[in-house]
PDB file of N, CA and C in Angstrom:
ATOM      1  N   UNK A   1      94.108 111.871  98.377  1.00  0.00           N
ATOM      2  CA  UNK A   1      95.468 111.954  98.855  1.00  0.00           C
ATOM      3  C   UNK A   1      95.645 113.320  99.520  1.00  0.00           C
ATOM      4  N   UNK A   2      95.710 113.269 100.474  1.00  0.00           N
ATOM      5  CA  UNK A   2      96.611 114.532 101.470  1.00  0.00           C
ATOM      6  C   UNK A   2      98.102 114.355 102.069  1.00  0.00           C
ATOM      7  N   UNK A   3      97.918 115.666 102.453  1.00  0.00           N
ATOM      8  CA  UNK A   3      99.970 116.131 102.662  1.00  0.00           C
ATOM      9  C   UNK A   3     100.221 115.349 104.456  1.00  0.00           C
ATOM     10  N   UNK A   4     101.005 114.771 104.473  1.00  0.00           N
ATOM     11  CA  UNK A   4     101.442 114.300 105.841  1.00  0.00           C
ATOM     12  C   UNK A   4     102.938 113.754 105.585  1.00  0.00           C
ATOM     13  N   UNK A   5     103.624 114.400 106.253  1.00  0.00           N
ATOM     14  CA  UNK A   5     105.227 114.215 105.723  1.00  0.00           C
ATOM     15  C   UNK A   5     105.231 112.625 106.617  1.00  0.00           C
ATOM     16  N   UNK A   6     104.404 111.854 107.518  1.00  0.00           N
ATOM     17  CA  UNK A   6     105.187 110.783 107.409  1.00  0.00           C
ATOM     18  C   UNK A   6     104.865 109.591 106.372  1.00  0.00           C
ATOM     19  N   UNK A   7     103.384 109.527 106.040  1.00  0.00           N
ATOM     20  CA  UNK A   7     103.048 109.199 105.143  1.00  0.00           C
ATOM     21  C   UNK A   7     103.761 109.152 103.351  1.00  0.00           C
ATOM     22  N   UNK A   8     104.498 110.184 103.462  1.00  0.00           N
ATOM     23  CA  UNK A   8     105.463 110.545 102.446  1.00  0.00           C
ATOM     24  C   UNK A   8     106.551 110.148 102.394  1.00  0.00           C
ATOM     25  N   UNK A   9     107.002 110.276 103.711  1.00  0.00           N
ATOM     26  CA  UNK A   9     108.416 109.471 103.955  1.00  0.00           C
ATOM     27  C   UNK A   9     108.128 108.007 103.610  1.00  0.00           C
ATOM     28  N   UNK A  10     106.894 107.441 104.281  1.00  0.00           N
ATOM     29  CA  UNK A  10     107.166 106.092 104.178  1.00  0.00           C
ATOM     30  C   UNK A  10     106.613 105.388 102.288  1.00  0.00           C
ATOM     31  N   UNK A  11     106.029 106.363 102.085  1.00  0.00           N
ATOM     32  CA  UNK A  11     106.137 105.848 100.508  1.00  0.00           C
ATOM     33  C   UNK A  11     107.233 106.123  99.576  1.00  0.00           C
ATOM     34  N   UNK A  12     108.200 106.987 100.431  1.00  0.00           N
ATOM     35  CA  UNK A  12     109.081 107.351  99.318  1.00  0.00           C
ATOM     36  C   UNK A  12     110.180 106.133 100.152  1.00  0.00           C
ATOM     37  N   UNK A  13     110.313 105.685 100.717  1.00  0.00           N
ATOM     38  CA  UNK A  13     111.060 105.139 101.783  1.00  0.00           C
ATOM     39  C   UNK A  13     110.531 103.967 100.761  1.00  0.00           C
ATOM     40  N   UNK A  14     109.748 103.093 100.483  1.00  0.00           N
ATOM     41  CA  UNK A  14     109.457 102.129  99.911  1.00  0.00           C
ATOM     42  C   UNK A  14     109.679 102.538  98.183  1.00  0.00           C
ATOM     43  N   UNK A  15     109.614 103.145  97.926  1.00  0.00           N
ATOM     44  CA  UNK A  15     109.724 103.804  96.241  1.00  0.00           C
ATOM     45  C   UNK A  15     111.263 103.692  96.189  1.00  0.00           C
ATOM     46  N   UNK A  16     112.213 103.842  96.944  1.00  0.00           N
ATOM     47  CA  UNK A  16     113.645 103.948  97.247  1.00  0.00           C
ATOM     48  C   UNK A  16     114.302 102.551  96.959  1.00  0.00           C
ATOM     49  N   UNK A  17     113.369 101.908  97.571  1.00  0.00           N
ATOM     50  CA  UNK A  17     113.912 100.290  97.575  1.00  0.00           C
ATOM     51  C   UNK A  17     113.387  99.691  96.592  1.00  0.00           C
ATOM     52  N   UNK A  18     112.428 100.023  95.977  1.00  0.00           N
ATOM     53  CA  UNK A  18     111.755  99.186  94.836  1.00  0.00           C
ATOM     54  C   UNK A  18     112.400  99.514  93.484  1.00  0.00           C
ATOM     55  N   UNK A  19     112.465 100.742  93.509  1.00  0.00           N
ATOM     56  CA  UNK A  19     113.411 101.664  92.394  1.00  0.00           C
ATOM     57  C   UNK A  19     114.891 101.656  92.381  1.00  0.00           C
ATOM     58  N   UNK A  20     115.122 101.763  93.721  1.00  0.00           N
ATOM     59  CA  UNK A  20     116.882 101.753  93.782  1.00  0.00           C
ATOM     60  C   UNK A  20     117.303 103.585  93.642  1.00  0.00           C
ATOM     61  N   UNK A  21     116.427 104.144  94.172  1.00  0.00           N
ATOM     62  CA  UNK A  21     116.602 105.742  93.892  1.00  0.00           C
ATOM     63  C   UNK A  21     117.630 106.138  95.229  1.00  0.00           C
ATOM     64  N   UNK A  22     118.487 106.144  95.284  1.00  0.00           N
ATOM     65  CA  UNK A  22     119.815 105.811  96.364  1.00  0.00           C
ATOM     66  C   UNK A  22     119.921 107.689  96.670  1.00  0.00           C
ATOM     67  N   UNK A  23     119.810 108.691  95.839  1.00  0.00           N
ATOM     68  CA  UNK A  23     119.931 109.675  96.585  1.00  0.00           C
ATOM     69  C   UNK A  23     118.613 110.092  97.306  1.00  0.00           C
ATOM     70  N   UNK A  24     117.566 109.815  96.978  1.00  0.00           N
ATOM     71  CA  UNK A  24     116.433 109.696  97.896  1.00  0.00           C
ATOM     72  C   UNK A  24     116.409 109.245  99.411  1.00  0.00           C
ATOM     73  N   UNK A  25     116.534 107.747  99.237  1.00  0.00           N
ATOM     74  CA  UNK A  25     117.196 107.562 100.760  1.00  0.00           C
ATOM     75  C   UNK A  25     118.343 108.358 101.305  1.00  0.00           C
ATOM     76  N   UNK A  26     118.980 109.063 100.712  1.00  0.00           N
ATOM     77  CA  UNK A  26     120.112 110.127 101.123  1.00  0.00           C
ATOM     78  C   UNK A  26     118.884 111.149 101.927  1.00  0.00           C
ATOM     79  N   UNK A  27     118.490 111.397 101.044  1.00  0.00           N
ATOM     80  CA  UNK A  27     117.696 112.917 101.824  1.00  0.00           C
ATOM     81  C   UNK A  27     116.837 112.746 102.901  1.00  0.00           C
ATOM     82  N   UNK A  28     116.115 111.372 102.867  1.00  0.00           N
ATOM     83  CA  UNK A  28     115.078 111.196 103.680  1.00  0.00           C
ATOM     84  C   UNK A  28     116.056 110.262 105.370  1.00  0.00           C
ATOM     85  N   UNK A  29     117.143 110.396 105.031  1.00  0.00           N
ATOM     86  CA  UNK A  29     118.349 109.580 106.350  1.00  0.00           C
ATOM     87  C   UNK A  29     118.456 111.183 106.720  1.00  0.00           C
ATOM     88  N   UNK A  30     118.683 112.406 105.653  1.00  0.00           N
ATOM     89  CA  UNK A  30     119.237 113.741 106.367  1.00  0.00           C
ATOM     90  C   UNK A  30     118.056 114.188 107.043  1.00  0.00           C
ATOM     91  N   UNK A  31     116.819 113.978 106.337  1.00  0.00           N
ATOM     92  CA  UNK A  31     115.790 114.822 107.041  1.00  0.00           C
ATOM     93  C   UNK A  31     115.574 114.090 108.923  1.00  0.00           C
ATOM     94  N   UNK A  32     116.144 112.736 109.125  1.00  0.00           N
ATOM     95  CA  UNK A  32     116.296 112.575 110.167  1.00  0.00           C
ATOM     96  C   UNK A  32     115.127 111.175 110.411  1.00  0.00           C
ATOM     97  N   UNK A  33     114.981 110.460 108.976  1.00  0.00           N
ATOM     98  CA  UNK A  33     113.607 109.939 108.476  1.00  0.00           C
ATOM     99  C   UNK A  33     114.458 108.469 109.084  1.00  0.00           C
ATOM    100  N   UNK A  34     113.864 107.388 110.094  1.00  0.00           N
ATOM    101  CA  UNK A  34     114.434 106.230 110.528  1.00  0.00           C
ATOM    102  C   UNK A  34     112.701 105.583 110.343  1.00  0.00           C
ATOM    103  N   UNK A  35     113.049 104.691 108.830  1.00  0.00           N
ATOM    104  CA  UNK A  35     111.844 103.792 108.768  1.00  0.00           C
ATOM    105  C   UNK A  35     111.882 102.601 110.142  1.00  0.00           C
ATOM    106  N   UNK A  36     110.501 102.129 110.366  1.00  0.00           N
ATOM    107  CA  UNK A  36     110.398 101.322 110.875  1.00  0.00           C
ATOM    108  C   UNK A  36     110.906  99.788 110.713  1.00  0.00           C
ATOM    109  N   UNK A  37     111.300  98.594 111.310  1.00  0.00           N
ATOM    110  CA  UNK A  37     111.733  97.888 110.346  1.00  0.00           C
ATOM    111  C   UNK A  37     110.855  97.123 109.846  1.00  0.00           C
ATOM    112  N   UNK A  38     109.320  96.947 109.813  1.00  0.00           N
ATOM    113  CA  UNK A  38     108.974  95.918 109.159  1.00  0.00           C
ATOM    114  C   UNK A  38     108.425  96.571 108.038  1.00  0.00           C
ATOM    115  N   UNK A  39     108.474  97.977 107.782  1.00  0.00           N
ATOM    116  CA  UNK A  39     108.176  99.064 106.433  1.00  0.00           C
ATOM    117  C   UNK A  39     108.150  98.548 105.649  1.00  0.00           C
ATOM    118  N   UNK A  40     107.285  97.722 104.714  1.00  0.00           N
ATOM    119  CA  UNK A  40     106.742  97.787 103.138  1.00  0.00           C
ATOM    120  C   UNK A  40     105.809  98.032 102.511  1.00  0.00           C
ATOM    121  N   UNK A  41     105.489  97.710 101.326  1.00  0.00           N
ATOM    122  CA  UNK A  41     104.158  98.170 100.458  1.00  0.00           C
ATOM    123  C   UNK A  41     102.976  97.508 101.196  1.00  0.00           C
ATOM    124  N   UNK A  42     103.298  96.205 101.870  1.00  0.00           N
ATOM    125  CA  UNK A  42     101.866  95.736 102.383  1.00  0.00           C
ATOM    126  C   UNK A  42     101.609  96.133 103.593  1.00  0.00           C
ATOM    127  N   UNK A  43     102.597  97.026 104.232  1.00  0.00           N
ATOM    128  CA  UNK A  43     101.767  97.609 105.461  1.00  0.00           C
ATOM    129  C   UNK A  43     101.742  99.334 105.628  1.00  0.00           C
ATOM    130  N   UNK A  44     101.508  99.848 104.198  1.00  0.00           N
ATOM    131  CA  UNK A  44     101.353 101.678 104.344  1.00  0.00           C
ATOM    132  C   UNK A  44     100.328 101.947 104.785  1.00  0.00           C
ATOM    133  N   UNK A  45     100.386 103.052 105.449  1.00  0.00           N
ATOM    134  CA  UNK A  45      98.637 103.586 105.350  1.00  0.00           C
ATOM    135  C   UNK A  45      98.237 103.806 104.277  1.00  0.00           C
ATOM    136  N   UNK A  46      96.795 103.851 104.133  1.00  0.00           N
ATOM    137  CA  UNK A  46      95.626 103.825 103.075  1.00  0.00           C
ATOM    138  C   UNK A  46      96.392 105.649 102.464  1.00  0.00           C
ATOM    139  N   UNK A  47      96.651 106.656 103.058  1.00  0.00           N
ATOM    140  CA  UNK A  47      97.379 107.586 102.214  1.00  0.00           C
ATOM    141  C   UNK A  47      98.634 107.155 101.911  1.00  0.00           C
ATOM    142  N   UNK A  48      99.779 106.984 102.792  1.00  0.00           N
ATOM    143  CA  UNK A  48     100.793 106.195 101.777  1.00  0.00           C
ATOM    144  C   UNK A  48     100.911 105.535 100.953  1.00  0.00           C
ATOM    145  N   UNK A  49      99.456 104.683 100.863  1.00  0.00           N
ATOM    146  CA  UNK A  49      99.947 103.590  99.765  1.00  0.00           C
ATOM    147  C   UNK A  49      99.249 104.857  98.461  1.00  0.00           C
ATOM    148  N   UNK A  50      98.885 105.706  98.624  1.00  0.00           N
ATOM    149  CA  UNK A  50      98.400 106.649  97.076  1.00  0.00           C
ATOM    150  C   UNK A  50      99.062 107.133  97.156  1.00  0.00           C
ATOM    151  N   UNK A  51      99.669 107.682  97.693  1.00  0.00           N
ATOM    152  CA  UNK A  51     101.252 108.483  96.925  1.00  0.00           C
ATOM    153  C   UNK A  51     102.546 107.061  96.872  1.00  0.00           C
ATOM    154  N   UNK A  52     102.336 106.176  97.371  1.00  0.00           N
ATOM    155  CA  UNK A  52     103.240 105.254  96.460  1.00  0.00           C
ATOM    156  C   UNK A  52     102.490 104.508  95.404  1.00  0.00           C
ATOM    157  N   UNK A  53     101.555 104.295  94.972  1.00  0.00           N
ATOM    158  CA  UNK A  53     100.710 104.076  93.943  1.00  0.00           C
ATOM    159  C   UNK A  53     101.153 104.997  92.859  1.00  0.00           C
ATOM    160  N   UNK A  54     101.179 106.405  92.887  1.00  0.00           N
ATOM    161  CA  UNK A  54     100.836 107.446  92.217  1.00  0.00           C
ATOM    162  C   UNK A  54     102.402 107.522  91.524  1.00  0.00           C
ATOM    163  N   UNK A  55     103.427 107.334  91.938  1.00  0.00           N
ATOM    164  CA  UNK A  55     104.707 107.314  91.684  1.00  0.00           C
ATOM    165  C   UNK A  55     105.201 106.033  91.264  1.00  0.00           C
ATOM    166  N   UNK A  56     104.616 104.646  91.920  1.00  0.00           N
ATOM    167  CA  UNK A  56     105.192 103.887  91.261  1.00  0.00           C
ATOM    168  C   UNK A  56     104.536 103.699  89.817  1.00  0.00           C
ATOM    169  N   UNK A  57     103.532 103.842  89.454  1.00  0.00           N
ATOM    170  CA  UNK A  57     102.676 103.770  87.975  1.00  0.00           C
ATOM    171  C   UNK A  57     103.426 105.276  87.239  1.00  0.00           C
ATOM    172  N   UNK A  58     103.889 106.158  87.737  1.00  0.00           N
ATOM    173  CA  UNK A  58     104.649 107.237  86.871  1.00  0.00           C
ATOM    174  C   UNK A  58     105.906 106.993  86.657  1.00  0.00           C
ATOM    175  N   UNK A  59     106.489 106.065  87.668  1.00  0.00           N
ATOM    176  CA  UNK A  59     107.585 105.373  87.526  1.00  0.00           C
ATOM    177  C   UNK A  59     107.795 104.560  86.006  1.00  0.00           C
ATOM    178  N   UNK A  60     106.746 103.560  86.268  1.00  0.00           N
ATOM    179  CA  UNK A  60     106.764 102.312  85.636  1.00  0.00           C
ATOM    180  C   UNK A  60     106.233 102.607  84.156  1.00  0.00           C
ATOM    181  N   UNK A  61     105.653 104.005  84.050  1.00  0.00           N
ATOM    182  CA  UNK A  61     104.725 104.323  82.708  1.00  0.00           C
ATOM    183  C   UNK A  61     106.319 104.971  81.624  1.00  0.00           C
ATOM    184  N   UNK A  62     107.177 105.414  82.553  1.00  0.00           N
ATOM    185  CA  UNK A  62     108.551 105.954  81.325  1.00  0.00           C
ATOM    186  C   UNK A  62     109.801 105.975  82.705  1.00  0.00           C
ATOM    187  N   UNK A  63     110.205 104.540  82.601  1.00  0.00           N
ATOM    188  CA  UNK A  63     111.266 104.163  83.448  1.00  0.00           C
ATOM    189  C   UNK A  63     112.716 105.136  83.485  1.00  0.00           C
ATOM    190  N   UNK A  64     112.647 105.045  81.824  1.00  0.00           N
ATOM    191  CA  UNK A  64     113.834 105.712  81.447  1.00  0.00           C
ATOM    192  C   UNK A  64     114.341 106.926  81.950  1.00  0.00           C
ATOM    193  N   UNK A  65     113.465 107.823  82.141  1.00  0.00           N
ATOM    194  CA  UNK A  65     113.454 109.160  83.251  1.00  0.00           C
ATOM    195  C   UNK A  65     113.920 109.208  84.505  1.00  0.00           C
ATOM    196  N   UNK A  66     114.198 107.945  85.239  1.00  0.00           N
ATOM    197  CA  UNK A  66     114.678 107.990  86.285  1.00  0.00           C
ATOM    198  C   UNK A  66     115.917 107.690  86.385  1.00  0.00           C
ATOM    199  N   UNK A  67     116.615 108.266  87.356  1.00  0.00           N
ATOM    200  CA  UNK A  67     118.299 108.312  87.771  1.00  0.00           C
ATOM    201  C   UNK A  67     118.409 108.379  88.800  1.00  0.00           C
ATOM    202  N   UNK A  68     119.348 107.093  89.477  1.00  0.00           N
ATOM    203  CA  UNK A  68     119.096 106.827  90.613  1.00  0.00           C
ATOM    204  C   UNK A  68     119.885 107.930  91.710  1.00  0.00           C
ATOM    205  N   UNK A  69     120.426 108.424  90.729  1.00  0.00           N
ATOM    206  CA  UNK A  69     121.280 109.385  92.185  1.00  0.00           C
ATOM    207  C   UNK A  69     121.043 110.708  91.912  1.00  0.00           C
ATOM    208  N   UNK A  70     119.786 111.018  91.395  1.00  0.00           N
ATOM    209  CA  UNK A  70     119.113 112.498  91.480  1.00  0.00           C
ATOM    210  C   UNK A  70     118.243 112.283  92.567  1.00  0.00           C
ATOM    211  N   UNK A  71     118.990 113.481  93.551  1.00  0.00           N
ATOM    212  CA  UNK A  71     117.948 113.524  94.918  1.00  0.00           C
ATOM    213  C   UNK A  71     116.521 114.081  94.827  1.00  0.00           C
ATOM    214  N   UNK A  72     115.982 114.267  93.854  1.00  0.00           N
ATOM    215  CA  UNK A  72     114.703 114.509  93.546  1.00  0.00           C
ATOM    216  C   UNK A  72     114.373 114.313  92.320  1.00  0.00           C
ATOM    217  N   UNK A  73     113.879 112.803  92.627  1.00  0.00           N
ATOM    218  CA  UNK A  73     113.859 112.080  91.220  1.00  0.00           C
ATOM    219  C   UNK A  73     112.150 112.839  91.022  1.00  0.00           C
ATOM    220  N   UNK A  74     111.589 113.084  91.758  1.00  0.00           N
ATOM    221  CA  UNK A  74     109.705 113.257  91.043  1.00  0.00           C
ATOM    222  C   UNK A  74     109.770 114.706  90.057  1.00  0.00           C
ATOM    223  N   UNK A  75     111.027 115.080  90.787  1.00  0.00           N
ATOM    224  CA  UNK A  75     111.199 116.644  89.891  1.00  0.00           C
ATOM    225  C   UNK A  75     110.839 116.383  88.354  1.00  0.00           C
ATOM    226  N   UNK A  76     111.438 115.400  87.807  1.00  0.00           N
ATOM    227  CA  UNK A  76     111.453 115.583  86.165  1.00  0.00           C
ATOM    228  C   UNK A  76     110.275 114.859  85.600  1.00  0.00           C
ATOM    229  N   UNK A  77     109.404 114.324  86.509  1.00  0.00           N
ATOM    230  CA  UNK A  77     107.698 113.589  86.045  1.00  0.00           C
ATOM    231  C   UNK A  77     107.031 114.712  86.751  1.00  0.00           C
ATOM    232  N   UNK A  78     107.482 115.755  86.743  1.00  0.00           N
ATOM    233  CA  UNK A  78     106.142 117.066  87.061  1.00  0.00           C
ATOM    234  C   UNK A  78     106.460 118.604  86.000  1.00  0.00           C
ATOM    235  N   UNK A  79     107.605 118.087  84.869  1.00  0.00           N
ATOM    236  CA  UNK A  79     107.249 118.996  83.565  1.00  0.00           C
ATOM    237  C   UNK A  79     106.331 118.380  82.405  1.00  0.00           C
TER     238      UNK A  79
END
């Protein structure tokens, strides 16, 4: 996995909708982020889909941690 902010956008862009993380899509509409429309899990790149891999299994391993209207939900699965 390497750093490429669109690759990021578009997994967090799909992590948004699968999760329902609503201030996320807030930040990634401010950063100026306009997904494509046919954007889902079955068409990321081979790096997007590991950083949406990597989040949705940290997601799914302690659900309870997440809140949908914290604009940086990964903040509290990296203490």
């Amino acid at each position: 996995m390497f750093w490429d902010r669109f690759d990021i956008c578009d997994a967090y862009c799909c992590l948004t909708h699968d999760w329902g993380l609503y201030a996320l899509f807030s930040r990634l509409e401010r950063m100026g982020f306009k997904p494509r429309p046919s954007l889902n899990t079955d068409n990321l790149e081979e790096n997007a889909r590991e950083i949406y891999d990597y989040w949705d299994q940290e997601f799914s391993n302690n659900p309870t941690r997440l809140d949908p209207y914290d604009p940086r939900p990964m903040v509290a699965f990296l203490n």
